[in-house]
N, C-alpha and C. Protein backbone atom coordinates (compact mmCIF):
# COMPACT_ATOMS: atom_id res chain seq x y z
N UNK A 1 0.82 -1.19 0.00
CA UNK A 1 0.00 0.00 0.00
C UNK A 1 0.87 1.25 0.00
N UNK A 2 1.74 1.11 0.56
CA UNK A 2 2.62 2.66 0.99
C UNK A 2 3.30 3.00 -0.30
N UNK A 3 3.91 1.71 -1.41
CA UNK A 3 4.49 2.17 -2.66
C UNK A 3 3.87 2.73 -3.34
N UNK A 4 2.35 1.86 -3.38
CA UNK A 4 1.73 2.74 -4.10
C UNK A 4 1.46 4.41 -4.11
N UNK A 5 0.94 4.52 -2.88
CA UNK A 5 1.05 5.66 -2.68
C UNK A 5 1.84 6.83 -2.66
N UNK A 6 3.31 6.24 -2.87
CA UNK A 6 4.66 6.83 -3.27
C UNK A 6 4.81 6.98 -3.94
N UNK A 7 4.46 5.92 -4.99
CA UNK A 7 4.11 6.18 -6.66
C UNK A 7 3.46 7.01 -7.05
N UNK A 8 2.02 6.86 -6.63
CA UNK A 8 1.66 8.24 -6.87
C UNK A 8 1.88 9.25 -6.87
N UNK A 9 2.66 9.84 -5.86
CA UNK A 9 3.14 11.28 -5.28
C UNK A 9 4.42 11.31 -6.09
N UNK A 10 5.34 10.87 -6.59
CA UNK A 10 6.49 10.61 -7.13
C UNK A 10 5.83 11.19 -8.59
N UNK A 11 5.04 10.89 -9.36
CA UNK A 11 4.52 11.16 -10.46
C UNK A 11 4.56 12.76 -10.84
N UNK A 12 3.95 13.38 -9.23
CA UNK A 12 3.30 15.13 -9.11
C UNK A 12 4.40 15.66 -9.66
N UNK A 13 5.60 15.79 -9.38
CA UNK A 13 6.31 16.35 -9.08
C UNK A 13 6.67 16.71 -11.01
N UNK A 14 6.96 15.73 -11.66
CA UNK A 14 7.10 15.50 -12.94
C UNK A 14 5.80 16.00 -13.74
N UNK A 15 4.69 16.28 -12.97
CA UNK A 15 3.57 17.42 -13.70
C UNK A 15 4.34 19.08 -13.54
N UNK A 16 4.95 18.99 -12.19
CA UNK A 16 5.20 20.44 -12.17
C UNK A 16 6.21 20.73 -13.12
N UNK A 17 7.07 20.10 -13.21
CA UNK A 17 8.49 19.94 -13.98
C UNK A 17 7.95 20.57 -15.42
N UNK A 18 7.29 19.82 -15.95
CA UNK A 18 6.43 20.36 -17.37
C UNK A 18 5.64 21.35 -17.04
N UNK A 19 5.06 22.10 -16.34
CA UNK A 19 4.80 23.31 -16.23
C UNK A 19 4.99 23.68 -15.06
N UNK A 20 5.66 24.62 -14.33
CA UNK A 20 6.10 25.42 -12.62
C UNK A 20 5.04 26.16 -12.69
N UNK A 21 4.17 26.69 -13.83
CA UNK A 21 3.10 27.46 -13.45
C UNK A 21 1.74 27.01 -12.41
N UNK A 22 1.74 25.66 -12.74
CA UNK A 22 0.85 24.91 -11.75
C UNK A 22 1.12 25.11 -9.89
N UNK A 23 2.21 25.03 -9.14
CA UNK A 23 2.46 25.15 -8.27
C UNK A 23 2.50 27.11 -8.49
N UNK A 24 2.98 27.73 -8.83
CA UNK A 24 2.46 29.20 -9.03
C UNK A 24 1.09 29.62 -8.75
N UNK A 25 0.13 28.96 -9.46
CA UNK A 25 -1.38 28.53 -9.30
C UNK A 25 -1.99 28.35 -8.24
N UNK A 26 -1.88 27.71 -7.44
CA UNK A 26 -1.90 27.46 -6.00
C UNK A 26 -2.35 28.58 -5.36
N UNK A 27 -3.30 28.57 -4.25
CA UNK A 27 -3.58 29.67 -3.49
C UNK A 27 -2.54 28.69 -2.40
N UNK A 28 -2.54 29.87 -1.43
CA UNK A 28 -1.74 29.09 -0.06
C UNK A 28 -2.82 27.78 0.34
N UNK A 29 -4.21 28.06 0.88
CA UNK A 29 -5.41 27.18 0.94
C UNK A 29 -4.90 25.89 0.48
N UNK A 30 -4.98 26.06 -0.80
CA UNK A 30 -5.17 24.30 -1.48
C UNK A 30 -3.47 23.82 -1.26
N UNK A 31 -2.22 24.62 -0.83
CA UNK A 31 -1.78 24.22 -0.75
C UNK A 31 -1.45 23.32 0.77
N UNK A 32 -1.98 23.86 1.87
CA UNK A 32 -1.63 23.61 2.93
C UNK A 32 -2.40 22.49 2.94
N UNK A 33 -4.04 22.57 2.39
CA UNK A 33 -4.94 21.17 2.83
C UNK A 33 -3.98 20.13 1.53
N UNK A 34 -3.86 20.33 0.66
CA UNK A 34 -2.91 19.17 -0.26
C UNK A 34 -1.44 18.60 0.58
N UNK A 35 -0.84 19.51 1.66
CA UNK A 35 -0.11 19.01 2.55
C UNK A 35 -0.43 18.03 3.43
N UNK A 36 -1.67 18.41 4.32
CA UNK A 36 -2.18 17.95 5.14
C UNK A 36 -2.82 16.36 5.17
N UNK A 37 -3.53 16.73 3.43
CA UNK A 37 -3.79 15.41 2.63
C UNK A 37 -2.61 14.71 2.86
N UNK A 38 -1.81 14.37 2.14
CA UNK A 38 -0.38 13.83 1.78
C UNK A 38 -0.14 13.62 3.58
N UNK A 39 -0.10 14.43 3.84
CA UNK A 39 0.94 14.03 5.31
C UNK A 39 -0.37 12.59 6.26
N UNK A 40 -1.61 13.11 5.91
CA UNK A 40 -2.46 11.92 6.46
C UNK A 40 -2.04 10.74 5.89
N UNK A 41 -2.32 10.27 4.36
CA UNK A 41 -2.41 9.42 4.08
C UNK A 41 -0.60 8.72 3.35
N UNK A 42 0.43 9.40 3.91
CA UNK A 42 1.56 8.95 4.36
C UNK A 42 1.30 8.15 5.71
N UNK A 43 0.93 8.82 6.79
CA UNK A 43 0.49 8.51 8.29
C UNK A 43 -0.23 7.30 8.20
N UNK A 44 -1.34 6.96 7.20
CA UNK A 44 -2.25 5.96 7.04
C UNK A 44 -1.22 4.91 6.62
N UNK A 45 -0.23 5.39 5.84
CA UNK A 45 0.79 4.03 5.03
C UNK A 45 1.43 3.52 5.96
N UNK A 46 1.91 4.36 6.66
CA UNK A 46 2.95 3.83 7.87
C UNK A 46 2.23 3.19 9.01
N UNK A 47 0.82 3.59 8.94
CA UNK A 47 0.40 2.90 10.45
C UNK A 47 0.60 1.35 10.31
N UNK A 48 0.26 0.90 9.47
CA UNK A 48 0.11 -0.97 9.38
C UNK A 48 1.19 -1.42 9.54
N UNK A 49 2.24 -0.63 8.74
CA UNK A 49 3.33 -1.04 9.01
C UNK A 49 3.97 -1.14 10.81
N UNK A 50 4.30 -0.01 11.08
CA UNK A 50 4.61 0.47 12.79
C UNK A 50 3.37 -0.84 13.66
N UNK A 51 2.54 -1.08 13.06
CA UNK A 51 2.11 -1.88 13.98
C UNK A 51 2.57 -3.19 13.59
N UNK A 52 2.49 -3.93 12.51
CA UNK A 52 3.35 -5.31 12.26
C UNK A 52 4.89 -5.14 11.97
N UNK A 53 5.38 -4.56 12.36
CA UNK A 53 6.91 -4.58 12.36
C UNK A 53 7.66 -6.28 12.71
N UNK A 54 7.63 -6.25 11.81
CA UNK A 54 8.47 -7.28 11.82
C UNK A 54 10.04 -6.80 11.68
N UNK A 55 10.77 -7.96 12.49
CA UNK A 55 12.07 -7.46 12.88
C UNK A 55 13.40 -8.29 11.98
N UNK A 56 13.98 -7.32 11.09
CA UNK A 56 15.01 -8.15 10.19
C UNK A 56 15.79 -8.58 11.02
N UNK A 57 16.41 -9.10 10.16
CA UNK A 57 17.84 -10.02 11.06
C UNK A 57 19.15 -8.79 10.82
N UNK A 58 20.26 -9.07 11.50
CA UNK A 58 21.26 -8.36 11.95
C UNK A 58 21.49 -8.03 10.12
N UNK A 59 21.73 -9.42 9.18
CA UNK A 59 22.36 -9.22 7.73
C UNK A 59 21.59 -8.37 7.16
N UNK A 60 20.43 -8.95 6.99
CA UNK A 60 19.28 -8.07 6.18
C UNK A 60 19.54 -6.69 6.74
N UNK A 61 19.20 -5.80 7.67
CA UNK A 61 19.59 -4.77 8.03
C UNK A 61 20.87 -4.03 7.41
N UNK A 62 22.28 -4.90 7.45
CA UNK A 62 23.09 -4.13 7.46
C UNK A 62 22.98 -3.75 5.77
N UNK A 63 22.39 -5.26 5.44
CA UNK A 63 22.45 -5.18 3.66
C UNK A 63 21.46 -3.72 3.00
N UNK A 64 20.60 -3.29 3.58
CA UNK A 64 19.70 -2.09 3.62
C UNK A 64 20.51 -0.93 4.36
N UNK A 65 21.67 -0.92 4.61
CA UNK A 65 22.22 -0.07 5.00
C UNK A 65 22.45 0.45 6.62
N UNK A 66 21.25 -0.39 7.27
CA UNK A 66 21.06 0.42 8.87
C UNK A 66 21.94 -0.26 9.75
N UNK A 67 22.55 0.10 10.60
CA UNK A 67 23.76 -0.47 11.12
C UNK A 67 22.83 -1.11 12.56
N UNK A 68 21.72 -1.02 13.14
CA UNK A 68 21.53 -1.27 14.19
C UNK A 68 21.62 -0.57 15.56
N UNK A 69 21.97 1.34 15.17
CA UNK A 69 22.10 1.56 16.32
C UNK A 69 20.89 2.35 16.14
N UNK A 70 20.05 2.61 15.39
CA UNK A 70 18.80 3.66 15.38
C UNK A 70 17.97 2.79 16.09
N UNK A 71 17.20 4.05 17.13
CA UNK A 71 16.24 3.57 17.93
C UNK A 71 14.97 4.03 17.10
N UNK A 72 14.09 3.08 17.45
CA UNK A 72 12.56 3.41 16.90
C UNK A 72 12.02 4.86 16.79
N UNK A 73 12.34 5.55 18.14
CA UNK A 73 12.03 7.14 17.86
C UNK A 73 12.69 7.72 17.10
N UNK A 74 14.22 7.59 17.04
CA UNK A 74 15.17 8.12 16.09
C UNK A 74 13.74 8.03 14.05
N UNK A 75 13.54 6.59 13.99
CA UNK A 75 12.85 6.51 12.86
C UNK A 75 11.66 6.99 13.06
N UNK A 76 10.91 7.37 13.84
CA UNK A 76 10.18 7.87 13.66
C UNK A 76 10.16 9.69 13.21
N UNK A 77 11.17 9.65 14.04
CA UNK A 77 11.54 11.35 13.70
C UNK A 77 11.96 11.23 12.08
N UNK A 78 12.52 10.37 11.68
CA UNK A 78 13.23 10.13 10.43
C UNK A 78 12.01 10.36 9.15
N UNK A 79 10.78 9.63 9.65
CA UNK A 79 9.58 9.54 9.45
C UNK A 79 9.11 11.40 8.88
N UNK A 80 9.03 11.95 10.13
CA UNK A 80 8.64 12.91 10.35
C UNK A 80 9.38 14.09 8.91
N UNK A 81 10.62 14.01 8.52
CA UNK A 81 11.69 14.66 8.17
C UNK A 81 11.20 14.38 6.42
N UNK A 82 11.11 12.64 5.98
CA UNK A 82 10.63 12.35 4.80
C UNK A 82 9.16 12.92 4.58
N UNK A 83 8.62 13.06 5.59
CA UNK A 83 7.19 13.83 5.37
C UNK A 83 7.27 15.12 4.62
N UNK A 84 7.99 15.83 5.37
CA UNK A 84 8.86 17.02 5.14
C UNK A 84 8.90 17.62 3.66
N UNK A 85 9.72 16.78 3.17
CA UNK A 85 10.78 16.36 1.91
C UNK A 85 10.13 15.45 0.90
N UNK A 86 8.70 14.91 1.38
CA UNK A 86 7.90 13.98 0.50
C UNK A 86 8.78 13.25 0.32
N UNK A 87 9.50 12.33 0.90
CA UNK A 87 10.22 11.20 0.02
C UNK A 87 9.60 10.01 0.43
N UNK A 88 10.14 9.01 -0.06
CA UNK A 88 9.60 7.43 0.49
C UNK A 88 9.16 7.03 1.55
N UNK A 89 7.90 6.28 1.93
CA UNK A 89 7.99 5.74 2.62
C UNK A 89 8.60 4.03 2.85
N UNK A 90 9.26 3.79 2.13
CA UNK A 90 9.63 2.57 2.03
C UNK A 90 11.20 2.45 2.92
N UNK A 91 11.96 3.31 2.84
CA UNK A 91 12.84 4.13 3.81
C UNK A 91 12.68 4.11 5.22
N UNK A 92 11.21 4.55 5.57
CA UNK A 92 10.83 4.16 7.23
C UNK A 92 10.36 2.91 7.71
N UNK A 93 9.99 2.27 6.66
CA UNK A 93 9.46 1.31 6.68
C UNK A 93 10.71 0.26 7.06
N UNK A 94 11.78 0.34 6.46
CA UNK A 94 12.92 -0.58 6.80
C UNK A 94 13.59 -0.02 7.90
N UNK A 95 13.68 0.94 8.43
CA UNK A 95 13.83 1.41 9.65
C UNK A 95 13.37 1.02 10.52
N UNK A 96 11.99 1.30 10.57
CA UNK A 96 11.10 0.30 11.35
C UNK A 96 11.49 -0.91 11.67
N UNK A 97 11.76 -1.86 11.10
CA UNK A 97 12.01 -3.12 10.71
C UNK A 97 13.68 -3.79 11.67
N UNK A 98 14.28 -2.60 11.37
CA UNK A 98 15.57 -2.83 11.88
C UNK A 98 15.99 -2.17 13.06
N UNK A 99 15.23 -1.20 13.55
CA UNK A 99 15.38 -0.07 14.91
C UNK A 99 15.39 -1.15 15.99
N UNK A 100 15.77 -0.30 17.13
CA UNK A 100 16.05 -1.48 18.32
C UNK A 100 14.90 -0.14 19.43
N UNK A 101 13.88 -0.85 20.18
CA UNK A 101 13.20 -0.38 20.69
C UNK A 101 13.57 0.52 21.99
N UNK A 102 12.94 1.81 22.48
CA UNK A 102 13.78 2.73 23.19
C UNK A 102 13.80 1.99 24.38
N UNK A 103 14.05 2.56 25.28
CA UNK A 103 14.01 1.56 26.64
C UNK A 103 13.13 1.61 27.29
N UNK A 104 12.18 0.98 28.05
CA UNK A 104 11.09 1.45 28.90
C UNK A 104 11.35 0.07 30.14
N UNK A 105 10.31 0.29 31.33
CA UNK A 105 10.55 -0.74 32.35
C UNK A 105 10.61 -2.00 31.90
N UNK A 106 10.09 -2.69 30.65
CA UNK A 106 10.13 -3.86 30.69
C UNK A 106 11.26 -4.36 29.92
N UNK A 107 11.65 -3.30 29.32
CA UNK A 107 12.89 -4.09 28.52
C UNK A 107 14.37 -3.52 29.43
N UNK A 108 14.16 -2.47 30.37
CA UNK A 108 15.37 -2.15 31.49
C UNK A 108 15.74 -3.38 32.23
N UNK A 109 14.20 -4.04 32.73
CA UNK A 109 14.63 -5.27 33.47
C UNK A 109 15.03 -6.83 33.09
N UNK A 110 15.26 -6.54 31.98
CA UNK A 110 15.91 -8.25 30.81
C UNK A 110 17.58 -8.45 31.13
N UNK A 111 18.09 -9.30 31.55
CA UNK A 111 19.18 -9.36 32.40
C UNK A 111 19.72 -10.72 31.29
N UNK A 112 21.28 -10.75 30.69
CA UNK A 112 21.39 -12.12 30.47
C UNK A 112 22.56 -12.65 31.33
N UNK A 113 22.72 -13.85 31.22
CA UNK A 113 24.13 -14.62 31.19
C UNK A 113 25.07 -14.63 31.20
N UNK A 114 25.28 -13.96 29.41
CA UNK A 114 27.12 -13.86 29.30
C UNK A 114 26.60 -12.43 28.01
N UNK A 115 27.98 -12.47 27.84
CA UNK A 115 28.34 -11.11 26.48
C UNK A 115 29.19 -11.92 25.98
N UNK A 116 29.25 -11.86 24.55
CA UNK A 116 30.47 -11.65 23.54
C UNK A 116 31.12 -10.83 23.01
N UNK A 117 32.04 -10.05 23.30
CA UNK A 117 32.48 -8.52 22.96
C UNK A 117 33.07 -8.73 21.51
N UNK A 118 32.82 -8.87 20.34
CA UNK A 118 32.90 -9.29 18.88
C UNK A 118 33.91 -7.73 18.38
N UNK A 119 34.81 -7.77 18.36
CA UNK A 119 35.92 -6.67 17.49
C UNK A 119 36.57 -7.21 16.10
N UNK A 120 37.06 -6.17 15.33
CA UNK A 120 37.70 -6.46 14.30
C UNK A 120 39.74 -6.32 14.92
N UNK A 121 40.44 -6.72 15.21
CA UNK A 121 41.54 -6.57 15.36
C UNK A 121 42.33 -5.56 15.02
N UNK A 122 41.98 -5.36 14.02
CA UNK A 122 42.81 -4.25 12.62
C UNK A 122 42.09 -2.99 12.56
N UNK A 123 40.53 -3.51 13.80
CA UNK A 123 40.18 -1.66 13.58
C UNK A 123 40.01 -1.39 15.13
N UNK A 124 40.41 -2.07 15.45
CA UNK A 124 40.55 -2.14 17.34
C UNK A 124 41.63 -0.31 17.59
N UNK A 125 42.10 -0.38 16.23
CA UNK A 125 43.25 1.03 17.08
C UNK A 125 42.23 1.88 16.82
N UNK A 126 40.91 2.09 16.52
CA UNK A 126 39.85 3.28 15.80
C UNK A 126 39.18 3.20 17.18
N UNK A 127 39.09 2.22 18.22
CA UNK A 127 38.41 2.58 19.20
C UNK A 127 39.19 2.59 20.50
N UNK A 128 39.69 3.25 21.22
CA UNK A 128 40.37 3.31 22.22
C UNK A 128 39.65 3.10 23.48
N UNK A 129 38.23 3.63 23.36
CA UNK A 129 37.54 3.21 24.14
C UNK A 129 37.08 1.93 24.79
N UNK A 130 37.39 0.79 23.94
CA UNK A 130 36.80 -0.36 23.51
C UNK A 130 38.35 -0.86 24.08
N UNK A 131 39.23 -0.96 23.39
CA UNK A 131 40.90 -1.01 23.67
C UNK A 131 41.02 -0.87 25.56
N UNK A 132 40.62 0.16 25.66
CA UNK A 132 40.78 0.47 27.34
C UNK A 132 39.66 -0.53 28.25
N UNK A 133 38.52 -0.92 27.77
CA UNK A 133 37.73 -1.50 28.71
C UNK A 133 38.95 -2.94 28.41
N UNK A 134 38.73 -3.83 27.62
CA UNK A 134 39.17 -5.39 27.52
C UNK A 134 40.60 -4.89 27.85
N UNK A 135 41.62 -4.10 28.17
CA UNK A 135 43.00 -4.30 28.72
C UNK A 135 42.69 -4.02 30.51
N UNK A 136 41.58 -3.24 30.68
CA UNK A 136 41.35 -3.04 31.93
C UNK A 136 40.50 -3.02 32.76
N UNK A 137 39.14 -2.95 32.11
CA UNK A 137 38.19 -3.44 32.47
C UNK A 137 37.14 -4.88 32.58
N UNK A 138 37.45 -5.60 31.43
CA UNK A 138 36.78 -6.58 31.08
C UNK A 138 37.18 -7.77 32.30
N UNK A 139 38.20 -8.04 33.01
CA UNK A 139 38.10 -8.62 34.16
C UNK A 139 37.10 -9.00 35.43
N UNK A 140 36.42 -8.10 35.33
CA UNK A 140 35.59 -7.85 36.44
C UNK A 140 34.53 -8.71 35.79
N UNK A 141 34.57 -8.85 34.86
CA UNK A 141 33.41 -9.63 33.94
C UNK A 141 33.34 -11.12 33.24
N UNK A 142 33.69 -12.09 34.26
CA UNK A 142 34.13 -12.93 33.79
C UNK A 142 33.04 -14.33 32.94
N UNK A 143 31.85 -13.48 32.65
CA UNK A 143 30.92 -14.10 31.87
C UNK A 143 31.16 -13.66 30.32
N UNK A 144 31.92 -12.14 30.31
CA UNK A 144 32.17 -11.64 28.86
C UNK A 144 33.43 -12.06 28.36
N UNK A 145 33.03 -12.36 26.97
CA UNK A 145 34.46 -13.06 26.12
C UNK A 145 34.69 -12.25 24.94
N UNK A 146 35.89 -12.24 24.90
CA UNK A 146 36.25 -11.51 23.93
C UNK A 146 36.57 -11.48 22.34
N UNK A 147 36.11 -12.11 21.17
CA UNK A 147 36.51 -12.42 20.02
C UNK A 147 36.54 -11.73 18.78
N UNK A 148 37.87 -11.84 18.34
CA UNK A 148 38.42 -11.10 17.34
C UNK A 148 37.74 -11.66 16.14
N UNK A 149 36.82 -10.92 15.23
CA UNK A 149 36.31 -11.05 13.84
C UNK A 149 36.26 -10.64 12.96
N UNK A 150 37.14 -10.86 11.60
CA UNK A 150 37.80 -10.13 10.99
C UNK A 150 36.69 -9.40 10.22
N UNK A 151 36.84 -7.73 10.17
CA UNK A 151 36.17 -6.86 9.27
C UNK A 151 35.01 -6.62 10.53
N UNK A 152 34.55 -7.02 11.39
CA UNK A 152 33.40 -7.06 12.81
C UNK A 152 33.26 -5.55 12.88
N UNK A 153 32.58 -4.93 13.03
CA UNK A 153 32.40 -3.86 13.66
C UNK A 153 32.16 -3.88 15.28
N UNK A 154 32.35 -3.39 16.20
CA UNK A 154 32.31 -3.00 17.74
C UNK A 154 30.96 -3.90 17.91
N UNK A 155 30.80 -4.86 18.73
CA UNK A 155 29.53 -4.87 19.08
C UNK A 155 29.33 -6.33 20.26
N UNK A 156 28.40 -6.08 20.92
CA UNK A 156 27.98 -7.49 22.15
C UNK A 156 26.95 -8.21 21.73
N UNK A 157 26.98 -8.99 21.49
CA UNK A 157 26.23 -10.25 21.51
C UNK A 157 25.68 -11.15 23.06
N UNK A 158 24.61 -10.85 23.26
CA UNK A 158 24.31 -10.83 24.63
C UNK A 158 23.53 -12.12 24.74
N UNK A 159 24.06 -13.20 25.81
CA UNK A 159 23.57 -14.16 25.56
C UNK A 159 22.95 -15.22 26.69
N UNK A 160 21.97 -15.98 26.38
CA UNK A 160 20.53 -16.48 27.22
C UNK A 160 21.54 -16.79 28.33
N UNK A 161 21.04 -18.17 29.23
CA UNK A 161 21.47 -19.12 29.82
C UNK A 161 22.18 -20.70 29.59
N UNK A 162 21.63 -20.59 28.00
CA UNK A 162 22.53 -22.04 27.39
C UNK A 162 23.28 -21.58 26.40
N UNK A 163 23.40 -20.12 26.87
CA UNK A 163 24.94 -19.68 26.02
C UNK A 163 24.03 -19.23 24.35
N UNK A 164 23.00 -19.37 23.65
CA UNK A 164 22.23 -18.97 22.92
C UNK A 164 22.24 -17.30 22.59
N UNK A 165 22.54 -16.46 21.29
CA UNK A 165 22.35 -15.67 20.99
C UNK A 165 20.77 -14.94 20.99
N UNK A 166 20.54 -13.76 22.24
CA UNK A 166 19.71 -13.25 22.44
C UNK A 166 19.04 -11.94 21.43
N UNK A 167 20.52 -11.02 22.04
CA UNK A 167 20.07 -9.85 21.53
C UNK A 167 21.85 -8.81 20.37
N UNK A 168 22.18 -8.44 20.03
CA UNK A 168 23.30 -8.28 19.52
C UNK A 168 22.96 -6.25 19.13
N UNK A 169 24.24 -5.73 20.33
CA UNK A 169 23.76 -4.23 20.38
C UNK A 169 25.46 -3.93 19.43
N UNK A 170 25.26 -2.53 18.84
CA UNK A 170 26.40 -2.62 18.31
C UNK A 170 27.31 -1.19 19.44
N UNK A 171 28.43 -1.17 19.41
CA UNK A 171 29.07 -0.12 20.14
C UNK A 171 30.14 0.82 19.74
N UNK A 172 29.72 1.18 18.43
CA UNK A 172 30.66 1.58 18.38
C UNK A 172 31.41 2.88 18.57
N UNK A 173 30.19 3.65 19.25
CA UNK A 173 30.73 4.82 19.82
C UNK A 173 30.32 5.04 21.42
N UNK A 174 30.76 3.53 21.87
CA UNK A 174 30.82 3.85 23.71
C UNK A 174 31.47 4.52 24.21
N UNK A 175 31.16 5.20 25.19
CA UNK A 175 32.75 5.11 25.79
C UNK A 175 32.75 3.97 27.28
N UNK A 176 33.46 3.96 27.40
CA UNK A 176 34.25 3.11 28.32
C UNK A 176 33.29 2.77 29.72
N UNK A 177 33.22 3.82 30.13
CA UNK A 177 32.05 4.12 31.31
C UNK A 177 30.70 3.73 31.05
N UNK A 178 30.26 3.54 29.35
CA UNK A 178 28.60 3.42 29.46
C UNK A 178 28.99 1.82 28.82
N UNK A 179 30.14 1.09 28.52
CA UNK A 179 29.87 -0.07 28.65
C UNK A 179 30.07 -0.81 29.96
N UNK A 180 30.62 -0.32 30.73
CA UNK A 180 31.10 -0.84 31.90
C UNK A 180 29.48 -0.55 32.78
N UNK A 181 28.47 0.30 32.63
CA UNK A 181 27.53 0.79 33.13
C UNK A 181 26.35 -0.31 32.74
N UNK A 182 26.39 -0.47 31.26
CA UNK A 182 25.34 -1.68 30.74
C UNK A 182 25.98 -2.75 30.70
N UNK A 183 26.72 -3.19 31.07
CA UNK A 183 27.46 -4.92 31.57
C UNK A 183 26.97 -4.75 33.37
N UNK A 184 27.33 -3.94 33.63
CA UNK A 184 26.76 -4.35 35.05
C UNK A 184 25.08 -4.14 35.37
N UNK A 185 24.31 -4.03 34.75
CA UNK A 185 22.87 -3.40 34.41
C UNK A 185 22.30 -5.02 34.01
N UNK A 186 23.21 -5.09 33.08
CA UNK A 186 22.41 -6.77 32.13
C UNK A 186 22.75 -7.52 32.38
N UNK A 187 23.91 -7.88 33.02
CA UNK A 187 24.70 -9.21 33.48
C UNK A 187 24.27 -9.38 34.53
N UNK A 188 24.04 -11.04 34.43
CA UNK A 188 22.91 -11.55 35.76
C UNK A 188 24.32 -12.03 36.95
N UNK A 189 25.19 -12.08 36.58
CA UNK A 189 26.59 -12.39 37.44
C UNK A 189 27.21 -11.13 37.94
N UNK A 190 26.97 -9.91 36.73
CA UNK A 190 27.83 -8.65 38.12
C UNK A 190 26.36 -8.29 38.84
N UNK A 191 25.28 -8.56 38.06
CA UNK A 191 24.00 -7.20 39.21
C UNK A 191 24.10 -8.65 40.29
N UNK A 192 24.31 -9.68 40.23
CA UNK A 192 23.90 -10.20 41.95
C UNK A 192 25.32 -9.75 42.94
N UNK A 193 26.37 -9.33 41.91
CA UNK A 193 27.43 -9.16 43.15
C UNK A 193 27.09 -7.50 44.19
């Protein structure tokens, strides 16, 4: 439904192109309710979606470009901006899809097991931050492991009780203090100490 409707609007633009006198034409009136139009039934495209969100996998995501650190509001604002700018909704729609939800009480209190702290070796000197926790911090944490993967970007792999891949956050602009802050927050071995 939403392409279509993109399609459509994608078309206008290529009426004005062949004549600018048409948008000239325009009282302010028909232009603001023709906004208002458009911005509803954008709103109408996106609702079905935002409500069945289905959630890509880590590949699919990155292959669409989104790295995994946009939060749902972030896309929604993103939302807000293509409204703006009339562009796609097919854009929020994969946002949607790939955003990691903001935090609220029920997802503050989800605690796992272990971490996998997943680095690339060769780009380990780009984060010093990351460099300083595992030479000096990562001790204290003896559920988190550390593995080198070549080309990896920064990121934890946070995992159940039979060692099972849960949730996978990426980090690559921590600093030091807010990983050391969410390892002791989620880890069911430092919050009982």
């Amino acid at each position: 439904m939403a392409q279509i409707v993109v399609r459509a609007y994608i078309q206008i633009p290529t009426l004005r192109e062949a004549d600018p006198r048409i948008e000239r034409q325009m009282s302010p009136q028909i232009q603001s309710r023709r906004c208002l139009f458009l911005l509803f039934v954008v709103a109408a495209a996106l609702l079905p979606v935002a409500l069945s969100r289905d959630q890509l996998s880590t590949r699919e995501c990155e292959a669409l470009g989104f790295t995994g650190l946009a939060l749902c509001s972030d896309c929604n604002t993103f939302a807000e901006v293509l409204i703006r700018e009339l562009l796609c909704a097919e854009l929020v729609s994969d946002c949607l899809k790939c955003c990691t939800e903001d935090s609220d009480d029920e997802t503050s209190k989800i605690t796992y097991s272990g971490a996998v702290l997943e680095v690339c070796m060769r780009k380990l000197v780009f984060y010093p931050e990351i460099v300083g926790f595992i030479e000096e911090e990562k001790d204290q944490f003896p559920s988190v492991k550390v593995q080198y993967v070549f080309n990896s970007p920064p990121k934890l792999t946070m995992l159940d009780e039979d060692g099972q891949q849960k949730d996978t956050i990426r980090i690559d602009n921590w600093k030091r203090e807010h990983i050391l802050q969410f390892l002791r927050e989620k880890l069911k071995s430092a919050s009982s100490k």
